[in-house]
C-alpha atoms as a PDB file:
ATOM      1  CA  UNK A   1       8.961  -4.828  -4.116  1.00  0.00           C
ATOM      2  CA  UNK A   2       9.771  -1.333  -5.382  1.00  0.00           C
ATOM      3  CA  UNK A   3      10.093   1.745  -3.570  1.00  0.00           C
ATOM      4  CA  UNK A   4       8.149   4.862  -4.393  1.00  0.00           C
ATOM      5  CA  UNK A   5       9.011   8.439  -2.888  1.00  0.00           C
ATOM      6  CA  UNK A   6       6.713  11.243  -2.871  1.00  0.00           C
ATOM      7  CA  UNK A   7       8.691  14.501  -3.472  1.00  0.00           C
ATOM      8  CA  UNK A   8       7.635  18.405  -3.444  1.00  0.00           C
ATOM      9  CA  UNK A   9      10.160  19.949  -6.250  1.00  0.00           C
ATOM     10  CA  UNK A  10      13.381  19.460  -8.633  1.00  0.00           C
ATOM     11  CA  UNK A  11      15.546  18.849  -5.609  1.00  0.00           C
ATOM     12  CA  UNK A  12      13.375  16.864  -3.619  1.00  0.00           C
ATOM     13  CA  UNK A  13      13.057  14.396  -6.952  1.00  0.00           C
ATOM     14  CA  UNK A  14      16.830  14.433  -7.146  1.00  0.00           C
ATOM     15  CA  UNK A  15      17.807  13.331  -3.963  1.00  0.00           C
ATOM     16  CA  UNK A  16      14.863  10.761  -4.310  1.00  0.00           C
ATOM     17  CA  UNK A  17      16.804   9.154  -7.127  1.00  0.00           C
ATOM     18  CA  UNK A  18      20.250   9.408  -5.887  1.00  0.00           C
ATOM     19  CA  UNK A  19      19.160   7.365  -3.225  1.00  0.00           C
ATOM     20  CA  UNK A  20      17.742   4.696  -5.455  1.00  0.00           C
ATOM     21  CA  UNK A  21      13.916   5.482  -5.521  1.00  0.00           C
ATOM     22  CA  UNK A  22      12.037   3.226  -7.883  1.00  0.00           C
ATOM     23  CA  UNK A  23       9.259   5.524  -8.583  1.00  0.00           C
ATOM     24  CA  UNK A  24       8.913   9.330  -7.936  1.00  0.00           C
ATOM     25  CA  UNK A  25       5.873  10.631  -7.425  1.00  0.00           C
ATOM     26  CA  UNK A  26       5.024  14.309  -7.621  1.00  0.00           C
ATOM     27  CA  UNK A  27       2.707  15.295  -4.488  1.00  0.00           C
ATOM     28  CA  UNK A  28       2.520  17.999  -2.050  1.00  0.00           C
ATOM     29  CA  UNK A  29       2.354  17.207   1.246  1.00  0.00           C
ATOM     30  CA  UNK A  30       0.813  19.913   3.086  1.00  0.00           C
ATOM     31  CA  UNK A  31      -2.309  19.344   0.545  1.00  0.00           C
ATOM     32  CA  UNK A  32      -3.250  16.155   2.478  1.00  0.00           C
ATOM     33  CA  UNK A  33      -2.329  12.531   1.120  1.00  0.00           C
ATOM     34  CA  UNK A  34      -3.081  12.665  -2.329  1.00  0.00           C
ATOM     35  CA  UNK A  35      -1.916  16.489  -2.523  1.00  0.00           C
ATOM     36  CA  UNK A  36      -1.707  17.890  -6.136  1.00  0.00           C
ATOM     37  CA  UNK A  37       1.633  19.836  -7.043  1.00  0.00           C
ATOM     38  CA  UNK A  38       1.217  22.982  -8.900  1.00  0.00           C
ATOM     39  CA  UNK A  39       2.178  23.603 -12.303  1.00  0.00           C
ATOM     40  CA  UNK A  40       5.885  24.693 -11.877  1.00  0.00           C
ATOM     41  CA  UNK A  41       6.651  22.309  -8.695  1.00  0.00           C
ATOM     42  CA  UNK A  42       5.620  19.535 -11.525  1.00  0.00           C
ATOM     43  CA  UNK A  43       7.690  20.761 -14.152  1.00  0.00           C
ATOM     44  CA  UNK A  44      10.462  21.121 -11.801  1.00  0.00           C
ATOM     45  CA  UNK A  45       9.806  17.680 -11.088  1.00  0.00           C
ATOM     46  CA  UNK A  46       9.657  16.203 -14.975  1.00  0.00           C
ATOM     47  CA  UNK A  47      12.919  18.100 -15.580  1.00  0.00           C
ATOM     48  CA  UNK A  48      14.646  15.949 -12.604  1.00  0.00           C
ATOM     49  CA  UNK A  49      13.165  12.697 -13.056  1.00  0.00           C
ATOM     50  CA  UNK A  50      14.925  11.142 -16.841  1.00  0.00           C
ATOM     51  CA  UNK A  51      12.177  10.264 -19.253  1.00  0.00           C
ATOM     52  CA  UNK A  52      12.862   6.340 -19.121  1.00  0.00           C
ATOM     53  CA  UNK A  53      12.385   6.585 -15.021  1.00  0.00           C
ATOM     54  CA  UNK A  54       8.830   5.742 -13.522  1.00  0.00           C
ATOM     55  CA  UNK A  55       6.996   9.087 -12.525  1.00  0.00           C
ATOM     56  CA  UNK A  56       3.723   9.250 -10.961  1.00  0.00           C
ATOM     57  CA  UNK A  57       1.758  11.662 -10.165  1.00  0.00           C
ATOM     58  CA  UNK A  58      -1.060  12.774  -7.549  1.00  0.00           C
ATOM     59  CA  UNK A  59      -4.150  14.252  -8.523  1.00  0.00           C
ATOM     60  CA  UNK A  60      -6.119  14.514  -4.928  1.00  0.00           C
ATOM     61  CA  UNK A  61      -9.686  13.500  -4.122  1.00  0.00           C
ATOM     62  CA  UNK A  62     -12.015  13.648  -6.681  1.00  0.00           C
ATOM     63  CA  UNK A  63     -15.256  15.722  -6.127  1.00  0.00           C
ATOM     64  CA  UNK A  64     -16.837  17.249  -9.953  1.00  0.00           C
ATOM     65  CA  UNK A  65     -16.091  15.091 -12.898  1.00  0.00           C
ATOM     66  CA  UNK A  66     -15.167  18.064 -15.349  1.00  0.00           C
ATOM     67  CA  UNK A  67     -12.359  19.201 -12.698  1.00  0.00           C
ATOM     68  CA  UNK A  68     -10.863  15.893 -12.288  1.00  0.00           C
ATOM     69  CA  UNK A  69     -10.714  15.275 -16.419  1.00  0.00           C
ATOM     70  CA  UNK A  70      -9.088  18.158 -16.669  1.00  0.00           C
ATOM     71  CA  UNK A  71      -6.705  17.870 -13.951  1.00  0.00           C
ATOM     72  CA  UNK A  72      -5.513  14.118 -14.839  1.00  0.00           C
ATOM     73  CA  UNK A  73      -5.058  16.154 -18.698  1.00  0.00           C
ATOM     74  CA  UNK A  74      -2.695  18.223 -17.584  1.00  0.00           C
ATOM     75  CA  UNK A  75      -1.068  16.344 -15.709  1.00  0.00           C
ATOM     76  CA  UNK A  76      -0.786  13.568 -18.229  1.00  0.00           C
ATOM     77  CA  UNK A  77       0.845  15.690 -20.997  1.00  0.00           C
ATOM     78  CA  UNK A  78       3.532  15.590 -18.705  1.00  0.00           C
ATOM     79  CA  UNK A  79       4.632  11.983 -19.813  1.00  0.00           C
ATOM     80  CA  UNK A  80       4.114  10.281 -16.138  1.00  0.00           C
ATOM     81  CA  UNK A  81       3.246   6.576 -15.910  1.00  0.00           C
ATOM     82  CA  UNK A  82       0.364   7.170 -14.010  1.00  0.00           C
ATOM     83  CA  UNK A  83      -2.133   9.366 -12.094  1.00  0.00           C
ATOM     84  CA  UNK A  84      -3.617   8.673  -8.113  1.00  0.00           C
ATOM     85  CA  UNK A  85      -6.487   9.288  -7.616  1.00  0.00           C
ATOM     86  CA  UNK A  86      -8.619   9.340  -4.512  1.00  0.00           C
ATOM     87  CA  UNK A  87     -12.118   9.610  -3.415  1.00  0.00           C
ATOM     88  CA  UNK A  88     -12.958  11.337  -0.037  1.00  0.00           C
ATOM     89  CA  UNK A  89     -15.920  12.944   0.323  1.00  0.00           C
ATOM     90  CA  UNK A  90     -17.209  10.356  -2.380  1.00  0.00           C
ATOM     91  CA  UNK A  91     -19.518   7.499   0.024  1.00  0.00           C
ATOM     92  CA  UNK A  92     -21.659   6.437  -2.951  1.00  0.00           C
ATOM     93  CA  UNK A  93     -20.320   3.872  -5.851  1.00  0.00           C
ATOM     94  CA  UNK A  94     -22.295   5.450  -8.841  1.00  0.00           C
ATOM     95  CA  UNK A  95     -20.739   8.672  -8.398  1.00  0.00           C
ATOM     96  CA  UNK A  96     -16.903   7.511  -7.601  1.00  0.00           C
ATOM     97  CA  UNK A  97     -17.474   5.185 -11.060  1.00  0.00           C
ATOM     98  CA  UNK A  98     -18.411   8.801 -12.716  1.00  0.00           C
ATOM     99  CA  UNK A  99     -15.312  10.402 -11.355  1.00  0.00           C
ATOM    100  CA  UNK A 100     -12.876   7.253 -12.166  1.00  0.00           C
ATOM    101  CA  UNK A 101     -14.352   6.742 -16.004  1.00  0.00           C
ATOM    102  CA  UNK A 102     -13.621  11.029 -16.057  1.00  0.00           C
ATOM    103  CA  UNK A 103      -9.790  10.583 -14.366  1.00  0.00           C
ATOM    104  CA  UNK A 104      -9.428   7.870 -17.253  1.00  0.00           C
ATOM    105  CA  UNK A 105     -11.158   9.496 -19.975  1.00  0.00           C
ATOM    106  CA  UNK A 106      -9.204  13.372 -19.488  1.00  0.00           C
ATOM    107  CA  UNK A 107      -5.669  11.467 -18.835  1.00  0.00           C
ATOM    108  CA  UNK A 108      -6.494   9.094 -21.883  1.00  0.00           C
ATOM    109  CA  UNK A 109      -3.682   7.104 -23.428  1.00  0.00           C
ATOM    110  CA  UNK A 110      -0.642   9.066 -21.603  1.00  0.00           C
ATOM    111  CA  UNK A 111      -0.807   7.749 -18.149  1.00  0.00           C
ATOM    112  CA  UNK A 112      -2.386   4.281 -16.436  1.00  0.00           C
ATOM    113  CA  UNK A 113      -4.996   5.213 -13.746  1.00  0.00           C
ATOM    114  CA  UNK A 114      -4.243   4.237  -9.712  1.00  0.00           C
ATOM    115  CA  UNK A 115      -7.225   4.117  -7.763  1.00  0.00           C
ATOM    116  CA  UNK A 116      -6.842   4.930  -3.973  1.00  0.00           C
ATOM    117  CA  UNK A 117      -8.922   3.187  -1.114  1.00  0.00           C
ATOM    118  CA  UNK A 118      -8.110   4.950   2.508  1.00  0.00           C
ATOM    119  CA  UNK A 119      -7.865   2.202   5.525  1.00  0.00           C
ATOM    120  CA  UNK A 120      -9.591   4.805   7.322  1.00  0.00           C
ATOM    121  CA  UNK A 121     -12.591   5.287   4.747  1.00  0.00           C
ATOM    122  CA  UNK A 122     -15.133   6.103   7.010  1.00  0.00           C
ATOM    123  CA  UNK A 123     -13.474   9.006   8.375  1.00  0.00           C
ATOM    124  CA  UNK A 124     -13.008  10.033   5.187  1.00  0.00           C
ATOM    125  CA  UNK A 125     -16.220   9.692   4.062  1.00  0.00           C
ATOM    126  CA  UNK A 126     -14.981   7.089   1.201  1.00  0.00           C
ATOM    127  CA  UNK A 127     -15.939   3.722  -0.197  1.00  0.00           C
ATOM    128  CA  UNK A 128     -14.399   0.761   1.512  1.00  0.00           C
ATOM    129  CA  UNK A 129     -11.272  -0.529   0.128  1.00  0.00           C
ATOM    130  CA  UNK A 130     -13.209  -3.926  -1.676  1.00  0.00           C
ATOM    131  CA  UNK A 131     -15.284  -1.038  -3.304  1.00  0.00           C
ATOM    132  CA  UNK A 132     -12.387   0.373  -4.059  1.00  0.00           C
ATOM    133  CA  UNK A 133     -11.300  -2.424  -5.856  1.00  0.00           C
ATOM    134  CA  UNK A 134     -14.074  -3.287  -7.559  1.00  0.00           C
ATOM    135  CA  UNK A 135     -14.267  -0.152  -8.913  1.00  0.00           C
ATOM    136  CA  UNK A 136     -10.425  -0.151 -10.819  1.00  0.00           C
ATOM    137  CA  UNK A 137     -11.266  -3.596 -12.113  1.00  0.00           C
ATOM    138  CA  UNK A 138     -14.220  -1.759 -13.864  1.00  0.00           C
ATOM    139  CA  UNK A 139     -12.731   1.585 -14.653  1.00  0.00           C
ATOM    140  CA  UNK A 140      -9.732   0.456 -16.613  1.00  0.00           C
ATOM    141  CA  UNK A 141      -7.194   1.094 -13.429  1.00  0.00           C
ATOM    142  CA  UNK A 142      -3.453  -0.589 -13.163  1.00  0.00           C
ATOM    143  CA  UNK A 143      -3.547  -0.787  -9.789  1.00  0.00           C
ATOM    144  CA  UNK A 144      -5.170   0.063  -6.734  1.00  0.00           C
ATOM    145  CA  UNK A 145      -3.252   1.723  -3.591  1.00  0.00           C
ATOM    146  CA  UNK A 146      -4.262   1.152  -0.270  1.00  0.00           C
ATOM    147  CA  UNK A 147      -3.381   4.243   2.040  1.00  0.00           C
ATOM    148  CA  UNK A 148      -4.326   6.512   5.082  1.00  0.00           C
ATOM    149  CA  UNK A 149      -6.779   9.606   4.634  1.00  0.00           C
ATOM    150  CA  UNK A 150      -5.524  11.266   7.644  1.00  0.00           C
ATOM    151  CA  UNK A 151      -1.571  10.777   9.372  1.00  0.00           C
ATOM    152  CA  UNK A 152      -2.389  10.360  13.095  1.00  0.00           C
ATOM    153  CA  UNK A 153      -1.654   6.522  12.763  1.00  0.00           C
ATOM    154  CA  UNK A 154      -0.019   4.184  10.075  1.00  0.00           C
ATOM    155  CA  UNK A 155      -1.331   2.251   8.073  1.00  0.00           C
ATOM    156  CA  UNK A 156      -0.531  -1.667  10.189  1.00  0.00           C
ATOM    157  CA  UNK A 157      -2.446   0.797  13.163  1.00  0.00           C
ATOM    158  CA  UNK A 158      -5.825   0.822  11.278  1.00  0.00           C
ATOM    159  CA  UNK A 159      -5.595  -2.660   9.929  1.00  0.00           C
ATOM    160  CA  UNK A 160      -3.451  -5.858  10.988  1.00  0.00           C
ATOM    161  CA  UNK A 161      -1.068  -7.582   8.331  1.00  0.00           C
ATOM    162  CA  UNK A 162      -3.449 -10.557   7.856  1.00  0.00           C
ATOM    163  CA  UNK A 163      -6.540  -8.088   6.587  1.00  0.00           C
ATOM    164  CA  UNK A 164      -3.720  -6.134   4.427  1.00  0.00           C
ATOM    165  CA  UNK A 165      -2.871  -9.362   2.999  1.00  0.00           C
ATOM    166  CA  UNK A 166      -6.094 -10.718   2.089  1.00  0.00           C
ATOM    167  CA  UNK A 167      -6.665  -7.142   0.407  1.00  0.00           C
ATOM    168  CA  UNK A 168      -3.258  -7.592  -1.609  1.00  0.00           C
ATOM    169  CA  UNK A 169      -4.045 -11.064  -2.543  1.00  0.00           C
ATOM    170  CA  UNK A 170      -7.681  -9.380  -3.949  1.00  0.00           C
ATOM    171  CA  UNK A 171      -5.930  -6.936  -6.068  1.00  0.00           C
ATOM    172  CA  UNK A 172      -3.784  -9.255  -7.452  1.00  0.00           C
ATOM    173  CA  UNK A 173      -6.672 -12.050  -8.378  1.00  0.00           C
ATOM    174  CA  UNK A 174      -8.186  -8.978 -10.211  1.00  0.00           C
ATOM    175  CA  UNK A 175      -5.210  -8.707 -12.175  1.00  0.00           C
ATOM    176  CA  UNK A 176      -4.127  -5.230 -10.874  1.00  0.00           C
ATOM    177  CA  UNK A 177      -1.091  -4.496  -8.919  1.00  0.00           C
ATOM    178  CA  UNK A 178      -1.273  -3.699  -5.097  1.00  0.00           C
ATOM    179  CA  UNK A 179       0.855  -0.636  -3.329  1.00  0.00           C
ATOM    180  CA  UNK A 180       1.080   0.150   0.021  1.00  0.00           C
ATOM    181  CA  UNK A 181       1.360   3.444   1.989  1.00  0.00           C
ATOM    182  CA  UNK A 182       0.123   5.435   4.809  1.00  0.00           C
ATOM    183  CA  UNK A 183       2.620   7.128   7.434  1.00  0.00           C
ATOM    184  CA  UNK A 184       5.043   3.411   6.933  1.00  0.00           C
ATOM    185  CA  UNK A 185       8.444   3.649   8.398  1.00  0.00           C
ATOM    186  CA  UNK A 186      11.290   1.618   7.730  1.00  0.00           C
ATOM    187  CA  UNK A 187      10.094  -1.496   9.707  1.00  0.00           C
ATOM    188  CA  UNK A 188       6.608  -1.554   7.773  1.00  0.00           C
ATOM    189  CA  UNK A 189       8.522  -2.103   4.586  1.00  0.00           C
ATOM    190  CA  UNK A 190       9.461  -5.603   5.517  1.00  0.00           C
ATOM    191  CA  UNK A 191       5.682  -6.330   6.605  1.00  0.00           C
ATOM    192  CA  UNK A 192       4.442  -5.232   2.983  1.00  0.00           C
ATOM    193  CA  UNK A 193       7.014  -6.813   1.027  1.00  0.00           C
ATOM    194  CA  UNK A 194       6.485 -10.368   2.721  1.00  0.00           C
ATOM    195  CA  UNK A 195       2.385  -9.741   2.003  1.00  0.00           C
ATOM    196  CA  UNK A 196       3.306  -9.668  -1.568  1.00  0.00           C
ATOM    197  CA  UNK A 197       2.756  -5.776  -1.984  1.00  0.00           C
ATOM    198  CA  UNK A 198       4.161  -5.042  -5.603  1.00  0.00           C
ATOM    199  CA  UNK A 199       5.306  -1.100  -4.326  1.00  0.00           C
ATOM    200  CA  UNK A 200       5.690   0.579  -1.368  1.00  0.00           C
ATOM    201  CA  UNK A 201       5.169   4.671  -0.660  1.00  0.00           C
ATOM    202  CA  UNK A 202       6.773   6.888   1.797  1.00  0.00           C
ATOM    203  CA  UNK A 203       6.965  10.488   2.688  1.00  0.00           C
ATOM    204  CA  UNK A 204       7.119  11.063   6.167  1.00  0.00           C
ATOM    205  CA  UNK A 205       9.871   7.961   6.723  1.00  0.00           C
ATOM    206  CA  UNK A 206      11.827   9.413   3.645  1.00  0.00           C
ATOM    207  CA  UNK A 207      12.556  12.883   5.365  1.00  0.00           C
ATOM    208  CA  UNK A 208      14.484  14.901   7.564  1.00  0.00           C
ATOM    209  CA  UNK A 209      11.747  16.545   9.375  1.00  0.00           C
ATOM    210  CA  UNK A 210       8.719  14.293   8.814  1.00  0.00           C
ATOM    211  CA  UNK A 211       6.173  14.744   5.582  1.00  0.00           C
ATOM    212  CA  UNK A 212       6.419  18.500   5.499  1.00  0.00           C
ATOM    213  CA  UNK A 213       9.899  18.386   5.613  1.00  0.00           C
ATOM    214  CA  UNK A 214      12.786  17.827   2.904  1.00  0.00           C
ATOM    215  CA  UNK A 215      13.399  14.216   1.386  1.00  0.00           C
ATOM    216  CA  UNK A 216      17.102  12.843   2.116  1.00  0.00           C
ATOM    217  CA  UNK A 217      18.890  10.663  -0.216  1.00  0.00           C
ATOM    218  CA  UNK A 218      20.624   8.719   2.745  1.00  0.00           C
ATOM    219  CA  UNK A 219      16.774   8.272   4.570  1.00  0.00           C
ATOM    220  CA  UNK A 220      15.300   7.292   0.753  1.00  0.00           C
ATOM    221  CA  UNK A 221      18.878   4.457   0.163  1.00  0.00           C
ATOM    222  CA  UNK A 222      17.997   2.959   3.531  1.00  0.00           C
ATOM    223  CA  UNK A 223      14.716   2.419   2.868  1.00  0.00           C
ATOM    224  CA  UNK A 224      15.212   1.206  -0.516  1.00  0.00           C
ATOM    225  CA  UNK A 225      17.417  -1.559   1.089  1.00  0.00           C
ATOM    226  CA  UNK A 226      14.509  -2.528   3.328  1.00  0.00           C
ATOM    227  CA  UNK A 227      12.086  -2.844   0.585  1.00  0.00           C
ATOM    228  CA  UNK A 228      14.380  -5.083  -1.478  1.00  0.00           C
ATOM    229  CA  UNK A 229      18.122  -4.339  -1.693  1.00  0.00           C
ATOM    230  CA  UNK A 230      19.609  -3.570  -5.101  1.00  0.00           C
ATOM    231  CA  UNK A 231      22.183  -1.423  -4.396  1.00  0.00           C
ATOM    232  CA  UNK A 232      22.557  -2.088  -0.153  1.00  0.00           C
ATOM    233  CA  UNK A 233      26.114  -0.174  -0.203  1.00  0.00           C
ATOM    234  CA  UNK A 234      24.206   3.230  -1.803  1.00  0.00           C
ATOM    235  CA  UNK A 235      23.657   4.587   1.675  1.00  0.00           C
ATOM    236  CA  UNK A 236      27.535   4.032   2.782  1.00  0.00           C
ATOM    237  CA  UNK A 237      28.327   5.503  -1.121  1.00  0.00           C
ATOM    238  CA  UNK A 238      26.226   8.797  -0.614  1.00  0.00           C
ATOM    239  CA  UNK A 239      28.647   9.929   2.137  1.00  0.00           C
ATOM    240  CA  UNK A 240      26.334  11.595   4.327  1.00  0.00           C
ATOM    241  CA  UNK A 241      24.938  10.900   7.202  1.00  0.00           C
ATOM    242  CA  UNK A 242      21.854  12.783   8.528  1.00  0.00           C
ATOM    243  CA  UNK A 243      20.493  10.020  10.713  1.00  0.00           C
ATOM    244  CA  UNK A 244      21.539   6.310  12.035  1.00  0.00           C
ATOM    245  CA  UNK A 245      19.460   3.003  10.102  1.00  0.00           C
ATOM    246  CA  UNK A 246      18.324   2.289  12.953  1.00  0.00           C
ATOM    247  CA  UNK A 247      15.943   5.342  13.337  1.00  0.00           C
ATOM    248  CA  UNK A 248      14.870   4.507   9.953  1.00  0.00           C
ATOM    249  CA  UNK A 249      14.195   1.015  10.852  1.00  0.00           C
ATOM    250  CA  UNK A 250      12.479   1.766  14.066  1.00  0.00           C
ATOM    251  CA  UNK A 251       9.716   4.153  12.473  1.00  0.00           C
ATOM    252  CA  UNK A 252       9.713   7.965  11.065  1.00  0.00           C
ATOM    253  CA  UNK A 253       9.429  10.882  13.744  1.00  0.00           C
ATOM    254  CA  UNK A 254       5.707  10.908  12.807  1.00  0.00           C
ATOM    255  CA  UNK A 255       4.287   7.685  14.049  1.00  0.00           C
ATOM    256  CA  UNK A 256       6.635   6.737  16.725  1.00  0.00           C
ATOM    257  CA  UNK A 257       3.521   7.590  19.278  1.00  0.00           C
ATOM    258  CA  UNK A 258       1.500   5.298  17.466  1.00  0.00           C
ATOM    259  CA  UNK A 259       3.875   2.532  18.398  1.00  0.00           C
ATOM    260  CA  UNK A 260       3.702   3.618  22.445  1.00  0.00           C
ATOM    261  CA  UNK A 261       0.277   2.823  22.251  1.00  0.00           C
ATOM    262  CA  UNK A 262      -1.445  -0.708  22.907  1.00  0.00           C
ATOM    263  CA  UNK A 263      -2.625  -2.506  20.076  1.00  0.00           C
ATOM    264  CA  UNK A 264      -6.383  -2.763  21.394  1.00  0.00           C
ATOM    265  CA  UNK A 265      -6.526   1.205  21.287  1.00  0.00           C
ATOM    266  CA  UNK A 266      -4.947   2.031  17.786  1.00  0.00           C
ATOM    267  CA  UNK A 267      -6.738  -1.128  16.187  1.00  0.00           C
ATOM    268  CA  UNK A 268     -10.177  -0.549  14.364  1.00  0.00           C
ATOM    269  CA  UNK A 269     -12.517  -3.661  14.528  1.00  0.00           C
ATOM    270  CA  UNK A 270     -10.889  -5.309  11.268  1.00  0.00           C
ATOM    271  CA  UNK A 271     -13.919  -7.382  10.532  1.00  0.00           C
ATOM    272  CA  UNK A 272     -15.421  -4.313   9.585  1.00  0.00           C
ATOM    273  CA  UNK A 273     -12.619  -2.047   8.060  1.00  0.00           C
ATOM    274  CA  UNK A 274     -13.025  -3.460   4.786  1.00  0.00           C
ATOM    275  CA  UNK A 275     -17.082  -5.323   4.815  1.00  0.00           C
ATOM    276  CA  UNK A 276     -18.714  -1.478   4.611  1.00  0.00           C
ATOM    277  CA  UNK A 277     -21.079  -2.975   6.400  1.00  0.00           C
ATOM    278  CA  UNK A 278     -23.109  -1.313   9.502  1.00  0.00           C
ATOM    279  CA  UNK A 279     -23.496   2.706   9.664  1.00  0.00           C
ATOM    280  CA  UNK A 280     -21.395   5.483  11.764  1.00  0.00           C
ATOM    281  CA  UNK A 281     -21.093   9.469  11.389  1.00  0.00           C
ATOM    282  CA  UNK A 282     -19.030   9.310   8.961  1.00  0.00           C
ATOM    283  CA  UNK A 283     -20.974   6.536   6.904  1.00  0.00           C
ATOM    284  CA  UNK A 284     -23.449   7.805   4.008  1.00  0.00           C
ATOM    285  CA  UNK A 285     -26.895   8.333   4.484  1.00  0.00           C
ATOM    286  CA  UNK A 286     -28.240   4.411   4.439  1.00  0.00           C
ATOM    287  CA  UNK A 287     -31.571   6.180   1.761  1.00  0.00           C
ATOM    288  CA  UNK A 288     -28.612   7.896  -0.384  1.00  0.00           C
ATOM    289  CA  UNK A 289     -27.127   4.740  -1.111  1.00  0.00           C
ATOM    290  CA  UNK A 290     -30.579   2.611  -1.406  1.00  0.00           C
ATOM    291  CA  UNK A 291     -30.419   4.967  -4.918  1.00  0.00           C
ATOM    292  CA  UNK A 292     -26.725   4.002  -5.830  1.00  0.00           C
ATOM    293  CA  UNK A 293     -27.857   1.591  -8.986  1.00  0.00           C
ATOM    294  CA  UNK A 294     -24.310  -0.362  -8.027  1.00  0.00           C
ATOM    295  CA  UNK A 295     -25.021  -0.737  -4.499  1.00  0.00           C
ATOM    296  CA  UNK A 296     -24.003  -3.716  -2.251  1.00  0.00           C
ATOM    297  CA  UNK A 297     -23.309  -5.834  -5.802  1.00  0.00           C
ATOM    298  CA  UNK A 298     -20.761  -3.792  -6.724  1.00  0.00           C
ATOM    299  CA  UNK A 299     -18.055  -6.432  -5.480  1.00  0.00           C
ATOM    300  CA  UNK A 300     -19.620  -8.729  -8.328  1.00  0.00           C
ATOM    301  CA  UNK A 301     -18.087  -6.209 -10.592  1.00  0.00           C
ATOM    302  CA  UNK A 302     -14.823  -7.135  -9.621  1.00  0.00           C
ATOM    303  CA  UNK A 303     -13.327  -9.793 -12.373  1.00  0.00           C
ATOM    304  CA  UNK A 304     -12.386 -13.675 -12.205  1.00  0.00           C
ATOM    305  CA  UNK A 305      -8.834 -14.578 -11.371  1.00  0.00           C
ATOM    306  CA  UNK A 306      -6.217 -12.697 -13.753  1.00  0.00           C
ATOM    307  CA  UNK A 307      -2.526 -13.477 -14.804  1.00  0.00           C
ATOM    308  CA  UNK A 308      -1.345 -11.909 -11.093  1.00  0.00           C
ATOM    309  CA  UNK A 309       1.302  -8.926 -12.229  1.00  0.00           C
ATOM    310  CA  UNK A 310       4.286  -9.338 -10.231  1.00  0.00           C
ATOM    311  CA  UNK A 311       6.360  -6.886 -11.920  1.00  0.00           C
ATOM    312  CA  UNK A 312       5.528  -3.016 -11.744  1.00  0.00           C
ATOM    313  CA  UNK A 313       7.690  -2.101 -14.248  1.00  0.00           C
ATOM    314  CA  UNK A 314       5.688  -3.266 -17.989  1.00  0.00           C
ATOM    315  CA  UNK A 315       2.392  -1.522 -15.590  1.00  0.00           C
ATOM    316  CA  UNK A 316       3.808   1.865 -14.891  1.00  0.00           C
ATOM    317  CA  UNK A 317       6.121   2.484 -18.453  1.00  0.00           C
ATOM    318  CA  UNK A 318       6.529   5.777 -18.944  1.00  0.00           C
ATOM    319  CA  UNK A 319       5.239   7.552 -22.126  1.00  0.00           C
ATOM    320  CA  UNK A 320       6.565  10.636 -23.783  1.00  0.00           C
ATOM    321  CA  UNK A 321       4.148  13.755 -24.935  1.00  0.00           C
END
């Protein structure tokens, strides 16, 4: 399973790699989860990251179809392997399709398309994650991410390891690859890499300081080793030490609250966290979607079994230009 670790700037990206990050992805943090950099953070970022290393790259929620073409442009000229891409706000499948086919169509050749489903879609006013799904097997997407809209709870809070699994197992019979993120600390890691995830993200875990605050090399080696040890001695090698493992192991200083609190009070009914069925505040309008042409059939859009990828690296190759 290989790591990815969202960084801010130059130096961020930096001590990402020195401490053995697979994949760095440009994202700012205090934009929300899928938080789009600005031009010079992602420059900063390019300049740090060497050309054969996987970069990704987040391009936030989309909402207007011209917007998010040009966004995933620009960002794709950049040469990174791929571009997120989220849809809160977005509760009816003909219009996300609209949005994904214009995320594919403005980053064109450059950059492989990652479609994100939130665990907590109906507080974000998003499809559920099989929609999700079926909607990169249609749109031409690489891989789908399953994450967290908002960063009260992780991810294994919202949905239990056997629904995350059958979700992973989806994504791969589609023929896409499957990462995993949403608030995960250090113990998470081992959860996601023995339900086959293909890449992990982090922020929050990877920090001194939580999301918003600076990424450590020693924080991003230990993690590393917990998704899948290549270099296990790169933490000792680094010669600093900010924090014990054991913190990292035992959660970031984000979520630990979320682990005080009893199961049956930070767990969602799971039947229902990924069958979009039934209706809530933050569901859409039942008549708005009765005029969705994809509707409830929009899982039969999702493909017969594929050649399951279990490599990221021939997905996410990076491109020059």
């Amino acid at each position: 399973m290989q790591l990815l670790v969202s960084v801010a700037d130059g130096g961020e990206a930096r001590a990402a790699l020195r401490g053995g990050a697979d994949v760095i992805d440009a994202k700012d943090p205090r934009r929300g989860a899928l938080g789009q950099v600005g031009p010079a953070a992602l420059a900063a970022i390019r300049n740090a990251v060497p050309r054969p290393h996987p970069l990704s790259a987040a391009l936030g929620d989309a909402r207007q179809e011209r917007a998010i073409a040009s966004a995933a442009h620009r960002v794709a000229r950049h040469g990174v392997a791929f571009l997120k891409v989220g849809f809160a706000g977005v509760a009816v499948v003909a219009r996300a399709r609209r949005l994904a086919a214009a995320t594919r169509a403005g980053a064109g050749e450059r950059a492989a398309l990652v479609l994100v489903a939130y665990a907590d879609w109906r507080r974000a006013g998003s499809l559920a994650p099989e929609r999700v799904l079926a909607l990169a097997a249609g749109a031409g997407a690489r891989g789908v991410l399953l994450d967290t809209a908002f960063k009260e709870a992780p991810l294994f809070a919202l949905a239990s390891p056997e629904v995350v699994g059958a979700w992973v197992a989806a994504v791969h019979a589609a023929g896409l690859f499957a990462a995993l993120a949403g608030s995960l600390g250090g113990a998470d890691l081992a959860t996601a890499r023995a339900l086959g995830a293909d890449l992990v993200g982090v922020r929050g875990a990877a920090c001194v300081g939580g999301r918003t605050g600076r990424v450590s090399p020693v924080r991003v080696a230990a993690l590393r080793a917990l998704a899948g040890a290549i270099f296990p001695d790169r933490a000792a090698a680094l010669g600093e030490r900010d924090l014990e493992v054991p913190e990292i192991i035992g959660g970031n200083d984000e979520v630990l609250h979320a682990g005080r609190q009893r199961p049956e009070e930070r767990r969602i009914d799971e039947r229902a966290l990924f069958a979009g069925g039934g209706l809530d505040q933050h569901d859409a309008p039942r008549a708005e979607r009765a005029g969705d042409p994809g509707g409830d059939a929009v899982a039969r859009d999702v493909p017969p079994m594929g050649e399951r990828i279990r490599r990221l690296e021939p997905a996410i190759g990076c491109q020059d230009g």
